[in-house]
C-alpha atoms as a PDB file:
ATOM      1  CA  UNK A   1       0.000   0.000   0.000  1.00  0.00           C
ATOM      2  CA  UNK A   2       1.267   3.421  -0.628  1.00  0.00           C
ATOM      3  CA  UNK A   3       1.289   6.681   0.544  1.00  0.00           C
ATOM      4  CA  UNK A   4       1.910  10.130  -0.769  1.00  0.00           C
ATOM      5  CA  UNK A   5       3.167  12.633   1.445  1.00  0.00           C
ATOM      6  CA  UNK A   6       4.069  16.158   1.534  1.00  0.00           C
ATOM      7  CA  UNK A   7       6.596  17.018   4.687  1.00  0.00           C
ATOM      8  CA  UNK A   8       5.619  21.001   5.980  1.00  0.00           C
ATOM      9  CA  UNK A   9       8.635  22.288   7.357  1.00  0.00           C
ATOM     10  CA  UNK A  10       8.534  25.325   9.189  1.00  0.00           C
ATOM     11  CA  UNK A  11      11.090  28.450   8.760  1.00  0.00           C
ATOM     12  CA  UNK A  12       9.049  30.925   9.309  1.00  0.00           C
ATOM     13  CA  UNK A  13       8.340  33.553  12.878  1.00  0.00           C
ATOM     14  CA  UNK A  14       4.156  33.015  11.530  1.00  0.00           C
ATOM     15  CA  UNK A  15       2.526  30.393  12.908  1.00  0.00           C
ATOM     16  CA  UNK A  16       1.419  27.867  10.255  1.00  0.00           C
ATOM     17  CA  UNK A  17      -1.996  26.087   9.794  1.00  0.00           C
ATOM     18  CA  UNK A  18      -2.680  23.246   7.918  1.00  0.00           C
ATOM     19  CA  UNK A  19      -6.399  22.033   6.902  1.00  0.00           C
ATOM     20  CA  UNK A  20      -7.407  19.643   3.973  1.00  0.00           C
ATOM     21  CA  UNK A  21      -9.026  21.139   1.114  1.00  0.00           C
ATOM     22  CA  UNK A  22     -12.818  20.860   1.046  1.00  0.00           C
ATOM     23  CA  UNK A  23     -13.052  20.904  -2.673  1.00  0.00           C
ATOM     24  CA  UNK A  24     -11.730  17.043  -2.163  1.00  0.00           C
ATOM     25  CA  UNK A  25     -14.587  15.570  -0.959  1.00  0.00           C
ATOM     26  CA  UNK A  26     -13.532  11.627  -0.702  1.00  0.00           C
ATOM     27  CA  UNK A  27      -9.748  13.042   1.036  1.00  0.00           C
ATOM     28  CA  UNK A  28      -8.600  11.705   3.968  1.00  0.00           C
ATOM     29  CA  UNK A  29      -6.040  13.780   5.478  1.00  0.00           C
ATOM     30  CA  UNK A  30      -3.634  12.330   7.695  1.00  0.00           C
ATOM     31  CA  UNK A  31      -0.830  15.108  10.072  1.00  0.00           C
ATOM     32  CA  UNK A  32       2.013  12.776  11.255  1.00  0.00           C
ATOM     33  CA  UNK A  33      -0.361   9.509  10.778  1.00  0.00           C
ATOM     34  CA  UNK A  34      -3.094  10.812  12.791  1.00  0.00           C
ATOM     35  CA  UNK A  35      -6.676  12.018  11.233  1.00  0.00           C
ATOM     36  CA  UNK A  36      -6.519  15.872  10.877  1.00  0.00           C
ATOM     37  CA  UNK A  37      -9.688  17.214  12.174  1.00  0.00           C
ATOM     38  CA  UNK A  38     -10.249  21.059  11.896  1.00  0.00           C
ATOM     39  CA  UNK A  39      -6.293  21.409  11.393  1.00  0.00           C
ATOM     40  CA  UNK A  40      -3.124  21.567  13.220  1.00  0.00           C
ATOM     41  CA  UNK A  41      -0.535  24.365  13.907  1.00  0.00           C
ATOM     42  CA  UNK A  42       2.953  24.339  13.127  1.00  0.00           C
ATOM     43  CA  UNK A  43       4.301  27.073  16.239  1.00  0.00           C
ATOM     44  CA  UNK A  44       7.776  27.072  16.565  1.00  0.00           C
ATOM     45  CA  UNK A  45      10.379  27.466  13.555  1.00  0.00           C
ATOM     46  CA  UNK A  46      12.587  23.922  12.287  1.00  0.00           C
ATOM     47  CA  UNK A  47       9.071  22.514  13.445  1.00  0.00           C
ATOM     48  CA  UNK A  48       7.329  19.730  10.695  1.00  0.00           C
ATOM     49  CA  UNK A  49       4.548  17.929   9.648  1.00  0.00           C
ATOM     50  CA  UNK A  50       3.873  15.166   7.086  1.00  0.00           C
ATOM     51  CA  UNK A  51      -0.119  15.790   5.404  1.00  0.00           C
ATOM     52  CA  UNK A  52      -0.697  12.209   3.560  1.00  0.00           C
ATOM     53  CA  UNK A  53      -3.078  10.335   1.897  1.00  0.00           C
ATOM     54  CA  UNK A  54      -3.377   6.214   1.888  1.00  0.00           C
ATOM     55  CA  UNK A  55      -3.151   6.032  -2.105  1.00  0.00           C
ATOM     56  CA  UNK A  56      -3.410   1.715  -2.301  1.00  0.00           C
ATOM     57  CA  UNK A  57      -2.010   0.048  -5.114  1.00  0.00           C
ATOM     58  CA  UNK A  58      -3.013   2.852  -7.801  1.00  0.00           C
ATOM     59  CA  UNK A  59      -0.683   4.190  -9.969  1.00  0.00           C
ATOM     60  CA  UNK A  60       0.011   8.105  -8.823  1.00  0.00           C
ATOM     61  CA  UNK A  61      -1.459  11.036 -10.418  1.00  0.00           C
ATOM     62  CA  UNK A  62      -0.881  14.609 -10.693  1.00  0.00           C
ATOM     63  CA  UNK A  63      -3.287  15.532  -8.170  1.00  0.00           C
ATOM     64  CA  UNK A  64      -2.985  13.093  -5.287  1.00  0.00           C
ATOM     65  CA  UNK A  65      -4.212  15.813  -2.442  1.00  0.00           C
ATOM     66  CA  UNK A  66      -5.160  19.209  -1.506  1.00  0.00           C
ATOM     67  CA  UNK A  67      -4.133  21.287   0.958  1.00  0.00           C
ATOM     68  CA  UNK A  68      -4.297  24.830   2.454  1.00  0.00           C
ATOM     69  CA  UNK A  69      -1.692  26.059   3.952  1.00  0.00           C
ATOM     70  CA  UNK A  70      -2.897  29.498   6.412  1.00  0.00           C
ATOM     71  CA  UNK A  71       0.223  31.816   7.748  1.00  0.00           C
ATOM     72  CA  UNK A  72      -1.612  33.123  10.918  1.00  0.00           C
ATOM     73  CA  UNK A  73      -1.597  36.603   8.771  1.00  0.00           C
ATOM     74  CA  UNK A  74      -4.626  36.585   6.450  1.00  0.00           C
ATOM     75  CA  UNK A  75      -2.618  34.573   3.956  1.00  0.00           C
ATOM     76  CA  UNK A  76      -3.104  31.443   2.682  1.00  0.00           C
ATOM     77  CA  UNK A  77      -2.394  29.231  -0.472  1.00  0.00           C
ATOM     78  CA  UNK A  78      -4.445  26.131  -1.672  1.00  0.00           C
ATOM     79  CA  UNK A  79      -2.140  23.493  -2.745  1.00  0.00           C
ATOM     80  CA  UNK A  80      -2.464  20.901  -4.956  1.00  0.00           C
ATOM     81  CA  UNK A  81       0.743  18.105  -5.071  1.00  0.00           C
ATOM     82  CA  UNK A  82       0.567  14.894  -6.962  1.00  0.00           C
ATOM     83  CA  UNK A  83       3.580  13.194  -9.436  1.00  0.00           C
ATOM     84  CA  UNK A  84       4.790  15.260 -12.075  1.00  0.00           C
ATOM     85  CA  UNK A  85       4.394  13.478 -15.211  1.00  0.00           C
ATOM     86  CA  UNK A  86       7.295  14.628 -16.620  1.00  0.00           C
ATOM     87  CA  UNK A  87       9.595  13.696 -13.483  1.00  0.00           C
ATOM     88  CA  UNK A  88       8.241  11.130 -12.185  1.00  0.00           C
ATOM     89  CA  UNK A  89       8.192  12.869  -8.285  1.00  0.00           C
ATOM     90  CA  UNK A  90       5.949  14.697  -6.225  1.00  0.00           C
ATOM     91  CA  UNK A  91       5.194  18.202  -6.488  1.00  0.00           C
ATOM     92  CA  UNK A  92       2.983  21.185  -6.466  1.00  0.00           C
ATOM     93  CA  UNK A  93       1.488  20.303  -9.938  1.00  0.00           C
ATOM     94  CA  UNK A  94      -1.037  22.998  -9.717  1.00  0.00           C
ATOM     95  CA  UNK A  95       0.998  25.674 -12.131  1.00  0.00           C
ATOM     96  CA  UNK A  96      -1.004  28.296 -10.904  1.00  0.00           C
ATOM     97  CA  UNK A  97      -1.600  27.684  -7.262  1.00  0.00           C
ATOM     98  CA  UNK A  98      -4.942  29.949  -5.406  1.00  0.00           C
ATOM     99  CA  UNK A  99      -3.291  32.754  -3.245  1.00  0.00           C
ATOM    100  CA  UNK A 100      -5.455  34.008  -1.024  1.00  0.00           C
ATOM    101  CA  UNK A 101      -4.968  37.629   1.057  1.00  0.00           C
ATOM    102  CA  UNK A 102      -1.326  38.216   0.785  1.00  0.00           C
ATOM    103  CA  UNK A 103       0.659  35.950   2.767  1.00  0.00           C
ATOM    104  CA  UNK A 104       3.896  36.569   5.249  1.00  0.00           C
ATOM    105  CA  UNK A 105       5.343  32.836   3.672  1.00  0.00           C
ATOM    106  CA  UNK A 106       6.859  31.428   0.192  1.00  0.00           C
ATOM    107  CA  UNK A 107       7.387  28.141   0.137  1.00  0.00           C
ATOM    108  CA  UNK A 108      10.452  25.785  -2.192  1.00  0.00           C
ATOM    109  CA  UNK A 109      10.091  22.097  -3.118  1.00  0.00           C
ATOM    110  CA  UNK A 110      13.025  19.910  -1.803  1.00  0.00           C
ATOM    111  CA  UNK A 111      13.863  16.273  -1.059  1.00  0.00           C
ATOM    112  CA  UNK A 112      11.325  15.150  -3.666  1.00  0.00           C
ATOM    113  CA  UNK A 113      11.016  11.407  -4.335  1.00  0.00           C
ATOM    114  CA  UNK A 114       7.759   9.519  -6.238  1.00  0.00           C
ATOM    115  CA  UNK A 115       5.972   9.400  -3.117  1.00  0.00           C
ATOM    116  CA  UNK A 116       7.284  12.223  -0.929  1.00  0.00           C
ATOM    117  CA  UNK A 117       7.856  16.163  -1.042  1.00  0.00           C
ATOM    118  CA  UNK A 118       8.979  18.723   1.380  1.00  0.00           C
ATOM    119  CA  UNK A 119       7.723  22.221   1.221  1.00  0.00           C
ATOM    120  CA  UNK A 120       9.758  25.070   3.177  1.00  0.00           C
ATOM    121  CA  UNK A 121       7.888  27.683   4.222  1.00  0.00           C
ATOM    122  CA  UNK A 122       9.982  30.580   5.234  1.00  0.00           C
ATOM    123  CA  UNK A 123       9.180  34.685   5.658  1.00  0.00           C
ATOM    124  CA  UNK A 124       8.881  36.649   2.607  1.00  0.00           C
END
């Protein structure tokens, strides 16, 4: 069984917030293998998370999960990762990602395998 996972790793002085995506109805989120229910903060910089989804036997996709990501600031950006088709490895495969407000955080893509991607959030 697989699972693909995106690692939030937090550089930032804002407090983070992550929530799953509405607009994915049959998503099951999981924070650090637990069930995220209404969210979970990411307080203290270095701090991480890993968002996943249980993906089976299927082969991946381009848009394996959605996630907001909320700064604490009025800022937020709704994510979607998946495998890029081209690469072969995770990614933000949404080429125009929803920004909402303007937020305190960018974010880079590192340390990305088929089933796994980090995003660093860190102060604009």
């Amino acid at each position: 069984m697989n699972v693909a996972n995106a690692v939030i790793q937090k550089s930032s002085s804002f407090g983070l917030y992550l929530s799953s995506d509405p607009n994915w109805d049959g998503q099951i989120l999981l924070v650090d293998g637990k069930l995220l229910h209404g969210g979970s903060f990411l307080t203290e910089p270095g701090l991480s998370a890993t968002a996943g989804v249980v993906w089976g036997d299927s082969l991946p996709t381009d848009t394996m999960m959605g996630i907001i990501i909320e700064d604490g600031a009025g800022g937020s950006f709704q994510l979607t990762i998946g495998q890029d088709p081209g690469t072969q490895k995770m990614t933000v495969t949404d080429p125009e990602p929803y920004i909402y407000g303007s937020p305190k955080v960018n974010y880079v893509t590192t340390a990305q395998t088929e089933w796994s991607v980090t995003l660093v959030f860190s102060d604009n």
